[in-house]
Protein backbone atom coordinates (compact mmCIF):
# COMPACT_ATOMS: atom_id res chain seq x y z
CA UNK A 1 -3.85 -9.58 3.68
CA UNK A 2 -0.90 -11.41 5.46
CA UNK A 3 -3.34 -13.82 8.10
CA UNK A 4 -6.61 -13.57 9.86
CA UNK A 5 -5.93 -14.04 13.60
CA UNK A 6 -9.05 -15.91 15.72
CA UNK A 7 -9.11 -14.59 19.11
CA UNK A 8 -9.78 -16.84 21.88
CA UNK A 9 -10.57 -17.00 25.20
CA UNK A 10 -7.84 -18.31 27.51
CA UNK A 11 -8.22 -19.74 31.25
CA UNK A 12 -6.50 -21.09 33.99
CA UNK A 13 -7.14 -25.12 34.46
CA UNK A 14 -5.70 -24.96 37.98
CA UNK A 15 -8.09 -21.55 39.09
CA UNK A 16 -10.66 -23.39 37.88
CA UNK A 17 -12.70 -26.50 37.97
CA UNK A 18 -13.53 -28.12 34.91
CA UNK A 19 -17.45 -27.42 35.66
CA UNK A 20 -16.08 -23.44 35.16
CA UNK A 21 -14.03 -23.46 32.22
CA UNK A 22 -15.57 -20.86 29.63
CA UNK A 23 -16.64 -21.55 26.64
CA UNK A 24 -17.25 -17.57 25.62
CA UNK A 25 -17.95 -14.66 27.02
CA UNK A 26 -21.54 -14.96 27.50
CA UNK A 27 -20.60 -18.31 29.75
CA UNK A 28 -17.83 -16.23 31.04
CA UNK A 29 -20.23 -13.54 32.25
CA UNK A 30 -22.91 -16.12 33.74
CA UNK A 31 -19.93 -17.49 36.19
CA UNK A 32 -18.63 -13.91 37.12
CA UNK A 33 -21.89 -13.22 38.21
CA UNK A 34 -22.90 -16.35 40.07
CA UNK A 35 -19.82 -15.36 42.15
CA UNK A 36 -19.03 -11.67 42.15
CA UNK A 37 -16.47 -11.03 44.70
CA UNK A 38 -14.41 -14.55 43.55
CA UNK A 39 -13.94 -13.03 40.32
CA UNK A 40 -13.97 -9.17 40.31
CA UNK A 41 -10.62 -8.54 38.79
CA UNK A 42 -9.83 -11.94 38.05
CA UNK A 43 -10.87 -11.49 33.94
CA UNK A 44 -8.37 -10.13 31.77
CA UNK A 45 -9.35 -8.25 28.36
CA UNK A 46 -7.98 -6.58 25.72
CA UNK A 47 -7.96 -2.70 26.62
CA UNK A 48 -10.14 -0.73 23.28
CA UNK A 49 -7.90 1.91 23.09
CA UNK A 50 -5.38 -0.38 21.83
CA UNK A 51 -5.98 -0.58 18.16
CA UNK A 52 -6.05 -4.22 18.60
CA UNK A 53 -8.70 -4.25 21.44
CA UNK A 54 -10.79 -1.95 19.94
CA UNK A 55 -11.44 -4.24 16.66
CA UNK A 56 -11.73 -7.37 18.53
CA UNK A 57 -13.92 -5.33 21.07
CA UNK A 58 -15.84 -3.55 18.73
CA UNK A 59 -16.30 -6.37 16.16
CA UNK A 60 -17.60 -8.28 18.80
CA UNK A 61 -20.06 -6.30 19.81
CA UNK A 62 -21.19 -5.22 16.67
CA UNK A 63 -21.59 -8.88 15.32
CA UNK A 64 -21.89 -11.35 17.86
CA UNK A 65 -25.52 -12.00 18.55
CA UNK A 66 -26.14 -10.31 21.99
CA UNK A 67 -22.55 -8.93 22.02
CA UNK A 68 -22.96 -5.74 23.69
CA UNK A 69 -24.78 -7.63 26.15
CA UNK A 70 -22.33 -10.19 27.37
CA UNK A 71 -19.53 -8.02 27.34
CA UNK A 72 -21.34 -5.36 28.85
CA UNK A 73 -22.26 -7.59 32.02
CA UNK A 74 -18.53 -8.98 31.74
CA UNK A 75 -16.16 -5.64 32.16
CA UNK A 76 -17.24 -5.54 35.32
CA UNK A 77 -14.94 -8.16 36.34
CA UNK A 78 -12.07 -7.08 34.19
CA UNK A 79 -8.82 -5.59 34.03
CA UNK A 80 -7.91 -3.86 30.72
CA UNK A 81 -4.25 -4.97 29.23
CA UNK A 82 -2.84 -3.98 25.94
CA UNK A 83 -1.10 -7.13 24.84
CA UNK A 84 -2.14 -10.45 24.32
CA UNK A 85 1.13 -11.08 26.04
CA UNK A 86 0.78 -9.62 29.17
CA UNK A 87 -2.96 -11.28 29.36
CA UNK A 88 -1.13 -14.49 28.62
CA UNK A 89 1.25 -14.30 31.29
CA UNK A 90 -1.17 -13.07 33.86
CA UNK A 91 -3.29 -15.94 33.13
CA UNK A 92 0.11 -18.25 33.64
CA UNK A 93 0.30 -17.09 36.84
CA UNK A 94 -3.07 -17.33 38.25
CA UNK A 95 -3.17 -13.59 38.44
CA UNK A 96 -6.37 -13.97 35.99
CA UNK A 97 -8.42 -16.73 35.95
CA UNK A 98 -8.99 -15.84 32.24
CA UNK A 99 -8.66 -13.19 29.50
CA UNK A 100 -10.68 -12.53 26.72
CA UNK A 101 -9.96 -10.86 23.27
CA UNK A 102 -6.91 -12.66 23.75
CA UNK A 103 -4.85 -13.38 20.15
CA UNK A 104 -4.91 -17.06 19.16
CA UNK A 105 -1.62 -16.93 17.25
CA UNK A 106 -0.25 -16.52 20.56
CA UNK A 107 -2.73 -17.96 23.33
CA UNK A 108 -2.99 -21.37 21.03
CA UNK A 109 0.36 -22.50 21.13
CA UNK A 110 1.41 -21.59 24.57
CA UNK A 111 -1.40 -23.34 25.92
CA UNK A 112 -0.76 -26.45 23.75
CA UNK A 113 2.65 -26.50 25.32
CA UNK A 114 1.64 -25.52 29.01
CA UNK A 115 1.36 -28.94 29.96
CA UNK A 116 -2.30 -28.90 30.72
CA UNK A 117 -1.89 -25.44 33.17
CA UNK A 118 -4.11 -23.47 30.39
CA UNK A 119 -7.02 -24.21 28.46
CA UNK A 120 -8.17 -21.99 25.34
CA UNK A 121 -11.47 -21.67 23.57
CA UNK A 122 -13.35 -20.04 20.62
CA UNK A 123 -16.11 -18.44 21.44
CA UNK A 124 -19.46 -20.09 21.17
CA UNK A 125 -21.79 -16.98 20.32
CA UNK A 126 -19.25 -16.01 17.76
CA UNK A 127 -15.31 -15.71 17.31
CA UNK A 128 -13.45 -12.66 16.00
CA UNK A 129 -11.02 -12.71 13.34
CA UNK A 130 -8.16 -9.76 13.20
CA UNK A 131 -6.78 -9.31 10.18
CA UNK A 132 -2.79 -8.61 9.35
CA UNK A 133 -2.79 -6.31 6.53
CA UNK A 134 0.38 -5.50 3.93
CA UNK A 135 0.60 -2.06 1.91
CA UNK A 136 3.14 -0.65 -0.21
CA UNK A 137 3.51 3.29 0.77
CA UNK A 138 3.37 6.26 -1.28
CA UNK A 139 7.06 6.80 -0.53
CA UNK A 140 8.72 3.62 -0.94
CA UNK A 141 11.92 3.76 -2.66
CA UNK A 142 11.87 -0.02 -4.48
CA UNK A 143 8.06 -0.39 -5.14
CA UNK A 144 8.33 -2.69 -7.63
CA UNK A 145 10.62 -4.94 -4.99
CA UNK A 146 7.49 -4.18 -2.88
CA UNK A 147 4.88 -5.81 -5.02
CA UNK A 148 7.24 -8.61 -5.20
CA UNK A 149 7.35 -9.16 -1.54
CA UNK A 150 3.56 -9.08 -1.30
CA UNK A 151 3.23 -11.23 -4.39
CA UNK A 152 5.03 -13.59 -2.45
CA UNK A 153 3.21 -13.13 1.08
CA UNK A 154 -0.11 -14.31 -0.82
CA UNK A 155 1.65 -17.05 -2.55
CA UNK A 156 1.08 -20.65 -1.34
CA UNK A 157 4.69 -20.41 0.23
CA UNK A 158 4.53 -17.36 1.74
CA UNK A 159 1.31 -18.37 3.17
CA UNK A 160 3.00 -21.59 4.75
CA UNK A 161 6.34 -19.20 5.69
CA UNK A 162 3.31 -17.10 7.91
CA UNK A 163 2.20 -20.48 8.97
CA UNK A 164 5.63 -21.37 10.46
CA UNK A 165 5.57 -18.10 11.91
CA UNK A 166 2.54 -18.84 13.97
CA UNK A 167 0.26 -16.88 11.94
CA UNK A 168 -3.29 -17.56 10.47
CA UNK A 169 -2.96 -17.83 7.02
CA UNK A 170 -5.73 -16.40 5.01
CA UNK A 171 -5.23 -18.03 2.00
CA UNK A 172 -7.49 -21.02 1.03
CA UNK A 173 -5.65 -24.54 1.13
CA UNK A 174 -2.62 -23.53 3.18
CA UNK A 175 -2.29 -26.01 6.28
CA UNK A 176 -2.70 -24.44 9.42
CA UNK A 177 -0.82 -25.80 12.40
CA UNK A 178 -0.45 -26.35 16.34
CA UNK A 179 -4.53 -25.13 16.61
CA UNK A 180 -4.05 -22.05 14.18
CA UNK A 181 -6.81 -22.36 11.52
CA UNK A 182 -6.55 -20.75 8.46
CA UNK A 183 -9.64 -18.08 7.80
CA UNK A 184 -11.68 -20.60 5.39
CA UNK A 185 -10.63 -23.42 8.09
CA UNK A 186 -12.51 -21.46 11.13
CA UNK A 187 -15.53 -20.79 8.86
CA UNK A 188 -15.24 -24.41 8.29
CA UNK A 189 -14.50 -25.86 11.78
CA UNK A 190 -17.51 -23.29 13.47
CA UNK A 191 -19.64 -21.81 10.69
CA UNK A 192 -19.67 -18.98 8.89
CA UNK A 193 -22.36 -16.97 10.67
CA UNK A 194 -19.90 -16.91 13.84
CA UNK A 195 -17.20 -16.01 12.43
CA UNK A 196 -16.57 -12.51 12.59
CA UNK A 197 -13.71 -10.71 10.24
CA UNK A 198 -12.47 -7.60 11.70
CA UNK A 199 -12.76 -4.91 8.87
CA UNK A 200 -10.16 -2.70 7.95
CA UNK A 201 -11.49 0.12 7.86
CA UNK A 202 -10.56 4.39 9.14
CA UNK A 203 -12.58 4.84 12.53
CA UNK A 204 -13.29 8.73 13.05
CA UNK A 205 -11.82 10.29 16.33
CA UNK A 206 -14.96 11.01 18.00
CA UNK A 207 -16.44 7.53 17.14
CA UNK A 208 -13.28 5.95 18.58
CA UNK A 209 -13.85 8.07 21.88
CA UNK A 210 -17.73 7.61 22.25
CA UNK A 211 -16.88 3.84 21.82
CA UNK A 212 -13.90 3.83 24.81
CA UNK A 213 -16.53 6.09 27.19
CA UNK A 214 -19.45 3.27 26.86
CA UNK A 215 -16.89 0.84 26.87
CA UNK A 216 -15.41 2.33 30.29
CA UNK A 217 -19.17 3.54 31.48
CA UNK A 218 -19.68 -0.05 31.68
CA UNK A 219 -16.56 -1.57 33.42
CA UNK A 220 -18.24 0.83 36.78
């Protein structure tokens, strides 16, 4: 495993007051509600037929206490993306007031460098964690090379090289940096019953589509 990436939610501090900024999606759901028309297609999130979304989406709403729930009474209000880029830059431009599933390794730093324009948060019911996963294939010309290369990812240097990338290490004792926590720092900083890991697992055709229908019934 390369990093474990938190996702976060990020918002616009200019779009809105400090009494509104979110602290998760249920709190993100409670204001959308309070003022429907304001903020009907002012929430960005992670589309789940992305491969992306649909961990962080799924994971979420398997884990998260009430998940299904919040996010259910949320995707009402939101437009699907399918980059944590284009949610960022949306949110830039006051296009979105926020987006949700949003990855930290990129939310975190451009916020820390907006100049106060963005804020980001964790989620308080629970935060997911997306793994980055390595494999050598079947067909690979050099695998011995390969094993090399991924006995250096998980070294303490390669895990600080990720680091400097903007990644979330996953090994334990590398130094996170600019808001990126390392996995065993997020299970640290919130606790480890809300932290969520992704798994990394094969997700059957038909129980990819029966997720993206409820997932969709529910945006109506």
């Amino acid at each position: 495993m390369l990093s474990t990436d938190p996702n976060v939610v990020l918002y616009n501090r200019k779009t809105l007051a400090a009494s509104q900024h979110p602290k998760g999606l249920r709190s993100m759901a409670d204001l959308c509600e309070a003022h429907p028309s304001r903020y009907r297609g002012k929430i960005g999130i992670y589309d789940t037929t992305n491969p992306f979304g649909y961990s962080s989406n799924s994971t979420y709403t398997t884990d998260a206490p009430g998940g299904w729930s919040h996010l259910r009474r949320l995707l009402p209000f939101c437009r699907p993306e399918n980059s944590s880029g284009s949610l960022t830059e949306k949110v830039i431009s006051g296009e979105y007031d926020a987006a949700v599933h949003v990855g930290g390794t990129v939310a975190i730093p451009i916020a820390e460098r907006s100049g106060g324009l963005l804020g980001w948060t964790f989620y308080e019911e629970g935060t997911v964690a997306v793994p980055r996963a390595l494999s050598i294939v079947e067909t690979a010309p050099h695998p011995n090379a390969a094993r090399l290369f991924l006995d250096y990812v998980l070294s303490a240097a390669g895990q600080q090289d990720a680091v400097s990338g903007g990644l979330g290490p996953y090994r334990p004792g590398t130094e996170g940096a600019g808001g990126i926590e390392p996995y065993q720092g997020l299970i640290r900083r919130l606790g480890k019953n809300r932290v969520f890991l992704a798994p990394y697992k094969g997700v059957a055709d038909n129980a990819h589509a029966a997720y993206v229908r409820r997932w969709n019934s529910a945006r109506k």
